[in-house]
C-alpha atoms as a PDB file:
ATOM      1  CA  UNK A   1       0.000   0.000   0.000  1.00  0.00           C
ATOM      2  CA  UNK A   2       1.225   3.085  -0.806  1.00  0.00           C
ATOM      3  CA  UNK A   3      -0.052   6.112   0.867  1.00  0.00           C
ATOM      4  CA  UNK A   4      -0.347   9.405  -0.542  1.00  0.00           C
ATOM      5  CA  UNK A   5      -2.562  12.658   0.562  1.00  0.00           C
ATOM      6  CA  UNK A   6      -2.395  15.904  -0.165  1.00  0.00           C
ATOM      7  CA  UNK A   7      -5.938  17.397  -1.350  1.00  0.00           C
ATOM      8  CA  UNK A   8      -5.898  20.842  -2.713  1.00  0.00           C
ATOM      9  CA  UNK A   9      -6.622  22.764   0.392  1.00  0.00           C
ATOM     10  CA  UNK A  10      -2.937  22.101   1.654  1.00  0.00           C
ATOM     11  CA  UNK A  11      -1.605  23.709  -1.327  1.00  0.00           C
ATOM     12  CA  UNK A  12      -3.277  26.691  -0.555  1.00  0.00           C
ATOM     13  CA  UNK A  13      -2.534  26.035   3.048  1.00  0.00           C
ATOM     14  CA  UNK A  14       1.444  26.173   1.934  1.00  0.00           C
ATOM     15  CA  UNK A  15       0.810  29.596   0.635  1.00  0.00           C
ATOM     16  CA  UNK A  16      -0.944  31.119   3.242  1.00  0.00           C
ATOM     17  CA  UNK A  17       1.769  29.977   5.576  1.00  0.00           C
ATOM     18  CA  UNK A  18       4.516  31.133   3.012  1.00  0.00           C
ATOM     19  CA  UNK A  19       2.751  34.574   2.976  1.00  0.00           C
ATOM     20  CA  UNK A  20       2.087  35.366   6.513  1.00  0.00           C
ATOM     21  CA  UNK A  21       5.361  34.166   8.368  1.00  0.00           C
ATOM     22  CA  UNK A  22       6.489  37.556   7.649  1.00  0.00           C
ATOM     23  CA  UNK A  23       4.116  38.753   9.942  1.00  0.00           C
ATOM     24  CA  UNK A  24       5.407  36.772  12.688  1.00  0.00           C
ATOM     25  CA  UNK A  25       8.105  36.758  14.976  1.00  0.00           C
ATOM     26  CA  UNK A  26       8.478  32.630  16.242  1.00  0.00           C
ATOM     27  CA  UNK A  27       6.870  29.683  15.450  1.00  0.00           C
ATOM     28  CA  UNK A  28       4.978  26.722  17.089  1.00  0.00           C
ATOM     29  CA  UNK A  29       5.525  23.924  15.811  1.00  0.00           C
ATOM     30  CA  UNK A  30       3.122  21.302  17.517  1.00  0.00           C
ATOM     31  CA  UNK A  31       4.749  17.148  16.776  1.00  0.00           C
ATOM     32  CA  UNK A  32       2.198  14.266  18.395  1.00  0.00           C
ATOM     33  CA  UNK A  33       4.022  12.979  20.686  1.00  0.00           C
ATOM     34  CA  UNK A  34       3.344   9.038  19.457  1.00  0.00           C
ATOM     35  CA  UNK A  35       5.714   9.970  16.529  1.00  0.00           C
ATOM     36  CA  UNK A  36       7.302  13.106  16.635  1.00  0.00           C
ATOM     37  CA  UNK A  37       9.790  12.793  13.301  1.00  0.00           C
ATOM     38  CA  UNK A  38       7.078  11.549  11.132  1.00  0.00           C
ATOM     39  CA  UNK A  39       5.229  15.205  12.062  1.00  0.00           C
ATOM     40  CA  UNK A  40       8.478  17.286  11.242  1.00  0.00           C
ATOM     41  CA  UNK A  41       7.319  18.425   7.861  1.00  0.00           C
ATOM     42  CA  UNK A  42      10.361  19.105   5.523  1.00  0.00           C
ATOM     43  CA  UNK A  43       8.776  21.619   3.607  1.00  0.00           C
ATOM     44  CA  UNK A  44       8.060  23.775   6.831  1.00  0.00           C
ATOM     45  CA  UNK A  45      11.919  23.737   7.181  1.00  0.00           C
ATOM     46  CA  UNK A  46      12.225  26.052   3.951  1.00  0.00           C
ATOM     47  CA  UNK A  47       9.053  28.894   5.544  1.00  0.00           C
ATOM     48  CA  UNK A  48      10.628  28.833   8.919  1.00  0.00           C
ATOM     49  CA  UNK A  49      13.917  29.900   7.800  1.00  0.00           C
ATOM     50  CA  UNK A  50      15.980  31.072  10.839  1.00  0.00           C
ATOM     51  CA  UNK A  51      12.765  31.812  12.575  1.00  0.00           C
ATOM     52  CA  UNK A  52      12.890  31.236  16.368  1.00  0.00           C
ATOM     53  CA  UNK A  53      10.778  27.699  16.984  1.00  0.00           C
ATOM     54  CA  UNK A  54       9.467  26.054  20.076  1.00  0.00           C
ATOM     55  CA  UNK A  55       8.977  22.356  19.748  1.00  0.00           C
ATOM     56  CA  UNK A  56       5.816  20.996  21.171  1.00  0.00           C
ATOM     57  CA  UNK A  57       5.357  17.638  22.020  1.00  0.00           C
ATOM     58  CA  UNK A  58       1.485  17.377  22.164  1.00  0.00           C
ATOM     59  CA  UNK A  59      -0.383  14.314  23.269  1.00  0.00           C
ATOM     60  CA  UNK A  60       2.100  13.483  26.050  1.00  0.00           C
ATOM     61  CA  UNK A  61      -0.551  11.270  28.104  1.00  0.00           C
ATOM     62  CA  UNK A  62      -0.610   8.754  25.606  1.00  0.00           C
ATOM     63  CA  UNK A  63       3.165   7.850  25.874  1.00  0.00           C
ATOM     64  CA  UNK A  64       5.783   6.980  28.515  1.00  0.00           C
ATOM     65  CA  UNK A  65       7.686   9.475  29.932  1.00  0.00           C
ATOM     66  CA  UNK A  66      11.118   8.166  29.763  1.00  0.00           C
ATOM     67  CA  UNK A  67      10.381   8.432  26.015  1.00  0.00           C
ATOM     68  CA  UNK A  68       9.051  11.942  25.799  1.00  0.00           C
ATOM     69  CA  UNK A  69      11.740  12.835  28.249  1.00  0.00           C
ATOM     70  CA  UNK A  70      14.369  11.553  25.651  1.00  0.00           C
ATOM     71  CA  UNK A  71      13.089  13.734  22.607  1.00  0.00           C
ATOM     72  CA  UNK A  72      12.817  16.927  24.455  1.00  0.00           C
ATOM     73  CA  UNK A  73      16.977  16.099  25.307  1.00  0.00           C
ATOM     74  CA  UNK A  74      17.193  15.162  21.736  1.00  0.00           C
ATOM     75  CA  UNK A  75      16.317  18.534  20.485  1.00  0.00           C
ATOM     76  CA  UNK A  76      17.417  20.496  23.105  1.00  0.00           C
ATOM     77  CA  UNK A  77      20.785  19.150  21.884  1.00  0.00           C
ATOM     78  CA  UNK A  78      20.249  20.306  18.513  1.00  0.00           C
ATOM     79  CA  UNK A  79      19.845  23.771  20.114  1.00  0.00           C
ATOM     80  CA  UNK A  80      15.679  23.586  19.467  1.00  0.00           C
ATOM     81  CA  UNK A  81      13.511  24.628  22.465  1.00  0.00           C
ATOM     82  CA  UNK A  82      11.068  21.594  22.959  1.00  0.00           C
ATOM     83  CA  UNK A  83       7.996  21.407  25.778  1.00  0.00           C
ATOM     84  CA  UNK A  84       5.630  18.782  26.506  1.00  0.00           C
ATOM     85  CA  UNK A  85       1.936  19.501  26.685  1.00  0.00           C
ATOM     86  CA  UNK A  86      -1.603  17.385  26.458  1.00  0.00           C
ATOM     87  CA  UNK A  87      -3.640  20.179  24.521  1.00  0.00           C
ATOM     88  CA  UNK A  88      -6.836  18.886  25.845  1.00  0.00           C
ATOM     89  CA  UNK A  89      -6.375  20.087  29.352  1.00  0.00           C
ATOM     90  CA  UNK A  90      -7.338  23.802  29.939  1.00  0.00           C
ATOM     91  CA  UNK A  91      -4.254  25.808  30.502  1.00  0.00           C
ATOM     92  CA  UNK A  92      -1.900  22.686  30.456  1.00  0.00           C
ATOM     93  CA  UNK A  93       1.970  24.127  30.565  1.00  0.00           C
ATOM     94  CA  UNK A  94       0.572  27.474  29.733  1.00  0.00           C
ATOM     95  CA  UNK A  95       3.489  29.026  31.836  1.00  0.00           C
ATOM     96  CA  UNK A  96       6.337  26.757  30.663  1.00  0.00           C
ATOM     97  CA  UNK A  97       5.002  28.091  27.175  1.00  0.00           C
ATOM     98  CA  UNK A  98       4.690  31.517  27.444  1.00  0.00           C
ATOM     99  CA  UNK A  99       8.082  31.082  29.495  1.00  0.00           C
ATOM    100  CA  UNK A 100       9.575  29.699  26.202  1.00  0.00           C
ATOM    101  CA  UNK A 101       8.319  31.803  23.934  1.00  0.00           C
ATOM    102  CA  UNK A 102       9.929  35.083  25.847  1.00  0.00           C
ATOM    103  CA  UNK A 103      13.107  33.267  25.724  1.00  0.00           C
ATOM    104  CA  UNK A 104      13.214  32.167  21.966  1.00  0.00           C
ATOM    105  CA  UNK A 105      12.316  36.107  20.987  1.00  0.00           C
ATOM    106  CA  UNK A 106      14.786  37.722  23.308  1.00  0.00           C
ATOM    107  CA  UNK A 107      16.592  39.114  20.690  1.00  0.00           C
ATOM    108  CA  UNK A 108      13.304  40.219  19.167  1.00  0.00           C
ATOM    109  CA  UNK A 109      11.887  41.573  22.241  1.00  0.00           C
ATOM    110  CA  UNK A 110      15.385  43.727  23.693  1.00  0.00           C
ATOM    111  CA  UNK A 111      15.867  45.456  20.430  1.00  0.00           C
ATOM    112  CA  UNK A 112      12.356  46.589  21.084  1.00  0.00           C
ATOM    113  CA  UNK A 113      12.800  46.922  25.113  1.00  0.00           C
ATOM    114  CA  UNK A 114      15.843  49.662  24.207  1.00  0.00           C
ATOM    115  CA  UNK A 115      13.390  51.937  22.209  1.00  0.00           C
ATOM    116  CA  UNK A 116      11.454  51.784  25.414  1.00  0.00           C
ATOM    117  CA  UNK A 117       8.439  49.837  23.529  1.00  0.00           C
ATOM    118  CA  UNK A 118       6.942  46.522  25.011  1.00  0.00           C
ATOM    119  CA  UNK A 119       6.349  44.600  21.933  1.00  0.00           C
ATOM    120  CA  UNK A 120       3.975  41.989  21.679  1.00  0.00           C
ATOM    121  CA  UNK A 121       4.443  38.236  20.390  1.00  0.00           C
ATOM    122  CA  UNK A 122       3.765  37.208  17.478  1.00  0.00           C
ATOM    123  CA  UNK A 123       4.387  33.277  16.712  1.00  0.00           C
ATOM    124  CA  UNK A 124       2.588  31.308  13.951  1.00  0.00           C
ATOM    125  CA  UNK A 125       1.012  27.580  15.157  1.00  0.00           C
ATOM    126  CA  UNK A 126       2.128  24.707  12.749  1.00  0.00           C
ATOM    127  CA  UNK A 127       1.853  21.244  12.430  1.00  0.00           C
ATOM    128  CA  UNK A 128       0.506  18.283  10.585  1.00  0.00           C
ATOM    129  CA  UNK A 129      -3.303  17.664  10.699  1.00  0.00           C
ATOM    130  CA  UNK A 130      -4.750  16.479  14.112  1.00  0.00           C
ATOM    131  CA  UNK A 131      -1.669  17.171  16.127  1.00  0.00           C
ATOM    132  CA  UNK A 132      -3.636  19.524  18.318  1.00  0.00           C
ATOM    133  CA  UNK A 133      -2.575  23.113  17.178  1.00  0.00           C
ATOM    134  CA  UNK A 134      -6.050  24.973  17.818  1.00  0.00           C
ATOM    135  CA  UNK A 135      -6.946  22.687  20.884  1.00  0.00           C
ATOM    136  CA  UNK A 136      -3.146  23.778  22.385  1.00  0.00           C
ATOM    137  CA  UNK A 137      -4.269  27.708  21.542  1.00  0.00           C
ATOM    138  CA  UNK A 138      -7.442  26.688  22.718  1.00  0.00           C
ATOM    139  CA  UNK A 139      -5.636  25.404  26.064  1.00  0.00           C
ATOM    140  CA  UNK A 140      -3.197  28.672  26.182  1.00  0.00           C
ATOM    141  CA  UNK A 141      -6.217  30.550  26.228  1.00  0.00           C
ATOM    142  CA  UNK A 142      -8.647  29.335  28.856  1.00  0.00           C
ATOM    143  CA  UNK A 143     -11.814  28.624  26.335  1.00  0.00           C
ATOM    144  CA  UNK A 144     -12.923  27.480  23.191  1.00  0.00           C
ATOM    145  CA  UNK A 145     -12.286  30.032  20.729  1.00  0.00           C
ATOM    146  CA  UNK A 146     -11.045  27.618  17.764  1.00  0.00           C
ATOM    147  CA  UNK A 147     -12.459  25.281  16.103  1.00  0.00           C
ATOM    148  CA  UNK A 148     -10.983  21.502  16.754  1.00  0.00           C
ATOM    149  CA  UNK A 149     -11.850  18.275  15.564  1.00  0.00           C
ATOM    150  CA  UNK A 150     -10.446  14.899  15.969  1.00  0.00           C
ATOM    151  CA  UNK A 151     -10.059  14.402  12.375  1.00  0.00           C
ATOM    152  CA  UNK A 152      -7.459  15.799  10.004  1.00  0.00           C
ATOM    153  CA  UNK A 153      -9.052  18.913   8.237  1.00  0.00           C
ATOM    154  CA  UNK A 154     -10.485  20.524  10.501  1.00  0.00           C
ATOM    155  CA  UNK A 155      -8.988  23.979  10.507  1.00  0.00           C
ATOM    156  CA  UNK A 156      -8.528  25.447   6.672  1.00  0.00           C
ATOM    157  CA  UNK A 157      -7.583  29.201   6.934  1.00  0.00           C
ATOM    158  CA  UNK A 158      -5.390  31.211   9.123  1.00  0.00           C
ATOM    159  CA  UNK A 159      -7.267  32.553  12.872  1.00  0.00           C
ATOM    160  CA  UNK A 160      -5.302  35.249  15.018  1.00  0.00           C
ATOM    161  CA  UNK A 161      -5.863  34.880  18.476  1.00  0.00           C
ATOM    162  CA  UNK A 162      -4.966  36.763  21.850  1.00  0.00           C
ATOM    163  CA  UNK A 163      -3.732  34.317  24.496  1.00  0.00           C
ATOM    164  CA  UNK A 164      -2.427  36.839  26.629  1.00  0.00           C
ATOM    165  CA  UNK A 165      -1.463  40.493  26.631  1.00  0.00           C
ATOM    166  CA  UNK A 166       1.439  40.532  24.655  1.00  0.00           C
ATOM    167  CA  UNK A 167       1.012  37.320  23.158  1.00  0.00           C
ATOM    168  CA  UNK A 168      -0.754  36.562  20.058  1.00  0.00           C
ATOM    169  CA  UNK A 169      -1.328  33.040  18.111  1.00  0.00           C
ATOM    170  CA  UNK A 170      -1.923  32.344  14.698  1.00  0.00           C
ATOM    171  CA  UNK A 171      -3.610  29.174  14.034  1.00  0.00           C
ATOM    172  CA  UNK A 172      -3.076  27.304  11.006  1.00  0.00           C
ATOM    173  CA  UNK A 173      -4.530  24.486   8.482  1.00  0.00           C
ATOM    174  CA  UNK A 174      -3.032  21.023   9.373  1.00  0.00           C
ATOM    175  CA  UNK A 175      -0.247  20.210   6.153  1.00  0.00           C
ATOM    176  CA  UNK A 176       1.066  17.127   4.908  1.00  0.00           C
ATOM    177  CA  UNK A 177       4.244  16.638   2.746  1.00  0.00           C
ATOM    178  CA  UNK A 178       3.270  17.426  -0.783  1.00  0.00           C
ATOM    179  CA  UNK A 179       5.392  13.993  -1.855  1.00  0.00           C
ATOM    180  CA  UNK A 180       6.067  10.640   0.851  1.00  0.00           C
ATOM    181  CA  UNK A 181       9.351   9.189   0.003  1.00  0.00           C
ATOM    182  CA  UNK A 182       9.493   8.139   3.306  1.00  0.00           C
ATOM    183  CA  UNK A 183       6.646   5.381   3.550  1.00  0.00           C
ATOM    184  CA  UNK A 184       7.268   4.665   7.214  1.00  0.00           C
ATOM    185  CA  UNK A 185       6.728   8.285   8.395  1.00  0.00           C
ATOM    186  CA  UNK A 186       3.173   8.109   6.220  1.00  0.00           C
ATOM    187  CA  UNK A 187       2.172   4.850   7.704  1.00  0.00           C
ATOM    188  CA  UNK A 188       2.779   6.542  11.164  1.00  0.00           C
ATOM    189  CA  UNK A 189       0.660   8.988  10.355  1.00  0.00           C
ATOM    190  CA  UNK A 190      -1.905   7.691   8.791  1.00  0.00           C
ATOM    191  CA  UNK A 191      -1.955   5.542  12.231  1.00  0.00           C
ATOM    192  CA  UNK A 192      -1.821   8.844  14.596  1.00  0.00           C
ATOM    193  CA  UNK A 193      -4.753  10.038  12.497  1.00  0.00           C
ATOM    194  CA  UNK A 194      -3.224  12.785  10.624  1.00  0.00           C
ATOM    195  CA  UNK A 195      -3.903  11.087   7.075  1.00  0.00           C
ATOM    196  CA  UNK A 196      -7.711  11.059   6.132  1.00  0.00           C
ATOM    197  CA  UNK A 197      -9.201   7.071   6.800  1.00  0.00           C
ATOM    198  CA  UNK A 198     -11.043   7.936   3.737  1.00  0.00           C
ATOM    199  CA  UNK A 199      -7.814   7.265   1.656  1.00  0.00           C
ATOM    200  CA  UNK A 200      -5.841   4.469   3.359  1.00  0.00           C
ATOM    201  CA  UNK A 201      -6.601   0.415   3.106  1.00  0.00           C
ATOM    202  CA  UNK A 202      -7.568   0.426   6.773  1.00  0.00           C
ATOM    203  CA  UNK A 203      -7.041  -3.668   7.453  1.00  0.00           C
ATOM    204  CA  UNK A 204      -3.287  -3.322   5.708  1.00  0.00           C
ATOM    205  CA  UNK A 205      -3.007  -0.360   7.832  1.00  0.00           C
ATOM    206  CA  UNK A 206      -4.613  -2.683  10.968  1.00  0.00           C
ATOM    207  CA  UNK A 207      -1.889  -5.429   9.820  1.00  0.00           C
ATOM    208  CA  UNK A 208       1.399  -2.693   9.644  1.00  0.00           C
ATOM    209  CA  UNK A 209       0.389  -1.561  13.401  1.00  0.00           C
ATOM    210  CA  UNK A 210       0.277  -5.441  14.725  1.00  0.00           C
ATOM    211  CA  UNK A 211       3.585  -6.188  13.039  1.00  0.00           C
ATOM    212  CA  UNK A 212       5.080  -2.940  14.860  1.00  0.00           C
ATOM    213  CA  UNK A 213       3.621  -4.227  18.002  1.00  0.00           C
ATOM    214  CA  UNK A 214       4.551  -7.515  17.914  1.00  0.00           C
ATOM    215  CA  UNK A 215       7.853  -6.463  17.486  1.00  0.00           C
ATOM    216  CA  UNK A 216       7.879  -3.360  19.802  1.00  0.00           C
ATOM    217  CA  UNK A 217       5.092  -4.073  22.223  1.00  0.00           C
ATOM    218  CA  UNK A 218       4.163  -7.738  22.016  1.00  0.00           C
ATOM    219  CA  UNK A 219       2.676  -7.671  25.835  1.00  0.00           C
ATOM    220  CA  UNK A 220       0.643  -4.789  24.915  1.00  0.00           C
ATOM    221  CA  UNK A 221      -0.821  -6.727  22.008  1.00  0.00           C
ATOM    222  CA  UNK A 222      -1.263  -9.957  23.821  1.00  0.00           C
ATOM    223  CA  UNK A 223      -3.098  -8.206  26.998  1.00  0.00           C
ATOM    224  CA  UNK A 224      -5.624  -6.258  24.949  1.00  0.00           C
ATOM    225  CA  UNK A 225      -6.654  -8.906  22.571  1.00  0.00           C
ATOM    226  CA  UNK A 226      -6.265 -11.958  25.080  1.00  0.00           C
ATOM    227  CA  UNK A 227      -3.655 -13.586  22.602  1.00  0.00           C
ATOM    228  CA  UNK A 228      -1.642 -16.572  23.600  1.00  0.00           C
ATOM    229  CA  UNK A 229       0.668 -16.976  20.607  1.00  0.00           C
ATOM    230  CA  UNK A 230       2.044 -14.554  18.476  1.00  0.00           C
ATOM    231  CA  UNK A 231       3.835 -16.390  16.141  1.00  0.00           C
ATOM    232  CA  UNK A 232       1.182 -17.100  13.685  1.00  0.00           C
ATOM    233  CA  UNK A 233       0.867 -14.327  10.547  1.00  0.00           C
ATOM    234  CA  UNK A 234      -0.730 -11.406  10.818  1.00  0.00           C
ATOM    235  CA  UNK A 235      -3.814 -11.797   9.195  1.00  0.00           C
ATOM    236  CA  UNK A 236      -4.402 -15.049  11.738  1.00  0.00           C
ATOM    237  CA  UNK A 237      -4.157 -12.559  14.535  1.00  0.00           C
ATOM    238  CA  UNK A 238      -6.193  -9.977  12.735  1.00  0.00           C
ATOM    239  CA  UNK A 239      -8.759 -12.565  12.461  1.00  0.00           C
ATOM    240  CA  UNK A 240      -8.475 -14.009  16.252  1.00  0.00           C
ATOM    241  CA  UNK A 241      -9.091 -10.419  16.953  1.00  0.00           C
ATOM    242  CA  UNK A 242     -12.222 -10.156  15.069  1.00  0.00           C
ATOM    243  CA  UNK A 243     -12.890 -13.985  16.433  1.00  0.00           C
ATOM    244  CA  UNK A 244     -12.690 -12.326  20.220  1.00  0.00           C
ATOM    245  CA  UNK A 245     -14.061  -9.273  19.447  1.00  0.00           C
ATOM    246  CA  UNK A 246     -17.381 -10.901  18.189  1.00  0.00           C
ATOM    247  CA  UNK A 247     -16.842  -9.210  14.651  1.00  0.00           C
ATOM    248  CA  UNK A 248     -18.871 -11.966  12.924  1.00  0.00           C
ATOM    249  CA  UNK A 249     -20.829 -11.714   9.851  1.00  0.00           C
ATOM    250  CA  UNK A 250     -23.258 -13.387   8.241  1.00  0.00           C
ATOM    251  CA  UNK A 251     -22.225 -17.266   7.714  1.00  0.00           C
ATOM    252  CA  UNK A 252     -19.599 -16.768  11.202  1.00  0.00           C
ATOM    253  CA  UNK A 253     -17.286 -15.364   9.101  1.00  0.00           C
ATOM    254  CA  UNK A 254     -15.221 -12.587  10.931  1.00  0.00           C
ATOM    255  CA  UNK A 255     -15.807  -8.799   9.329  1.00  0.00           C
ATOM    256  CA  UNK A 256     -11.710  -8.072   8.974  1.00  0.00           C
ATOM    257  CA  UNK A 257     -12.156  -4.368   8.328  1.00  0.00           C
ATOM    258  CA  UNK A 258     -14.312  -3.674  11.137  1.00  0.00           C
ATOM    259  CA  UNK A 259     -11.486  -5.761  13.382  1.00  0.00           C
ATOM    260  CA  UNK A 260      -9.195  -3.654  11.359  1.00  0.00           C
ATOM    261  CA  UNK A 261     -10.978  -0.569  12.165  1.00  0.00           C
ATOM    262  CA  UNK A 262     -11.325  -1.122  15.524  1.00  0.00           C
ATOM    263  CA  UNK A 263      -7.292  -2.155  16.135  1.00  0.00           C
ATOM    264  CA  UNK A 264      -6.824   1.426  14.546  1.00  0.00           C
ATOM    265  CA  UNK A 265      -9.129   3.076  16.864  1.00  0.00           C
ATOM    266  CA  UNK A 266      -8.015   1.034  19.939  1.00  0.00           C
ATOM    267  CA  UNK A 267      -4.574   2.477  19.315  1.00  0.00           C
ATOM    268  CA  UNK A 268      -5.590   5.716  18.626  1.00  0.00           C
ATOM    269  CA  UNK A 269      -7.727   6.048  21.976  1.00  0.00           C
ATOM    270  CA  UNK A 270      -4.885   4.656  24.122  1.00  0.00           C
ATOM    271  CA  UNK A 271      -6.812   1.421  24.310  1.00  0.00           C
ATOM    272  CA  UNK A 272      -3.250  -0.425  23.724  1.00  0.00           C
ATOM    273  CA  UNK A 273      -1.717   1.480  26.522  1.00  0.00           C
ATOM    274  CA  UNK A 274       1.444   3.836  26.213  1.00  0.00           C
ATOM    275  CA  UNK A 275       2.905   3.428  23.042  1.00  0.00           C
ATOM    276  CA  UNK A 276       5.571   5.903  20.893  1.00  0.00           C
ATOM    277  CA  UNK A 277       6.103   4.723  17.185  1.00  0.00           C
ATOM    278  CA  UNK A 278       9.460   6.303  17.072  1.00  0.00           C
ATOM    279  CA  UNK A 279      11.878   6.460  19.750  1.00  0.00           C
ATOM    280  CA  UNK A 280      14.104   9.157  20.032  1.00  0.00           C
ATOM    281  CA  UNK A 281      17.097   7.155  20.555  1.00  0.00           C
ATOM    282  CA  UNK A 282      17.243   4.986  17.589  1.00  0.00           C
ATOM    283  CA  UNK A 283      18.082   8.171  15.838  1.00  0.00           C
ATOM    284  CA  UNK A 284      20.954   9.364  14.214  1.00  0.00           C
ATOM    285  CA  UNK A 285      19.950  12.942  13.040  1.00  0.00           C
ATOM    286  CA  UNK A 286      16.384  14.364  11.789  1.00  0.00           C
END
């Protein structure tokens, strides 16, 4: 399976993001924490520039700490300010954040502070679709003032928003790569939820996340699902699943993309308990 989406919105999504970084004077760039490479879009690398970014790794709940831990050290080596949040919570790391964004626009903010004017902060909020951007400005703020969704495409043109006095967000349409040469990174995200269901095969999908897991987190697998062996392929466990589940159709055959849809899900709602797709020290460089 090969996995490809970028719909025409993102296009324009690239040029709106192209056009108002200008305007800004830092940018947020929100990763999910369950695979934090595969959400580092290469493309951004070429608007950002040498503007000053704050990493956020969003959706810490659903992984282990020892392995968020180790990706905020990773990029803190690589001289790149990285925070951990879980968007959903009102005012989660709020101060850590504002904290870290005074401290990435210093420069900005002194050559201002010398002319005697208190200038405000202006940082742009990017990220690939369903990582959490409006729900973290959302968070900074105190209320709903963004529209979320737990489904990539949610947001699809630029929102300003105040978060605080001299701080001011702009939220921004969830973008994809506009080419995956890296297959890996787009099965992780089509897993994380940041690719549209609508245009994956959801049971190979299902079958890629139990090979990962046997390998990586074969407990996991066998405590959720009640599995004894995992030796056998990975369609026999797709359709033990379904089997246990009580996925049956008509004639007691088991309905594999419902079990395959509901692995997905499972993983997606932490069902599988904590699990991070890439782990920050199996890496070499970004």
């Amino acid at each position: 399976m090969r996995i490809h989406w970028f719909p025409g919105h993102m296009t324009k999504a690239f040029r709106l993001i192209e056009r108002e970084m200008k305007l800004v004077s830092s940018v947020i760039y929100v990763l999910d924490a369950r695979a934090p490479l595969s959400c580092i879009n290469p493309e951004f690398d070429k608007l950002i520039n040498t503007k000053p970014t704050l990493y956020i790794l969003n959706k810490a709940d659903l992984v282990a700490q020892s392995d968020i831990l180790e990706w905020i050290d990773y990029f803190n080596r690589k001289s790149i300010k990285c925070l951990q949040t879980v968007s959903v919570q009102r005012g989660a790391s709020r101060k850590q954040i504002f904290d870290a964004l005074k401290e990435i626009n210093a420069d900005y903010l002194k050559k201002f502070d010398q002319k005697g004017v208190r200038k405000t902060i202006r940082a742009m909020v990017i990220g690939v679709p369903n990582s959490g951007k409006s729900a973290l400005i959302n968070s900074l703020l105190g209320r709903k003032k963004t529209v979320t969704g737990n489904k990539p495409g949610v947001t699809r043109g630029k929102q300003w928003i105040a978060v605080d006095k001299y701080i001011e967000l702009m939220d921004t349409p969830g973008t994809l790569y506009p080419d995956f040469k890296d297959q890996t990174k787009a099965r992780n995200l089509a897993i994380i939820g940041s690719i549209s269901d609508d245009v994956v095969d959801m049971t190979e999908l299902a079958g890629e996340l139990i090979d990962f897991l046997k390998k990586e987190y074969p407990q996991n697998l066998k405590e959720r699902y009640k599995l004894d062996d995992l030796s056998v392929d990975t369609a026999g466990i797709l359709y033990e699943i379904g089997q246990k589940r009580g996925f049956i159709v008509k004639g007691g055959e088991v309905d594999i993309q419902q079990t395959a849809k509901a692995v997905i899900v499972d993983f997606r709602k932490n069902a599988l308990g904590k699990i991070i797709m890439e782990k920050a020290n199996e890496l070499i460089e970004v």
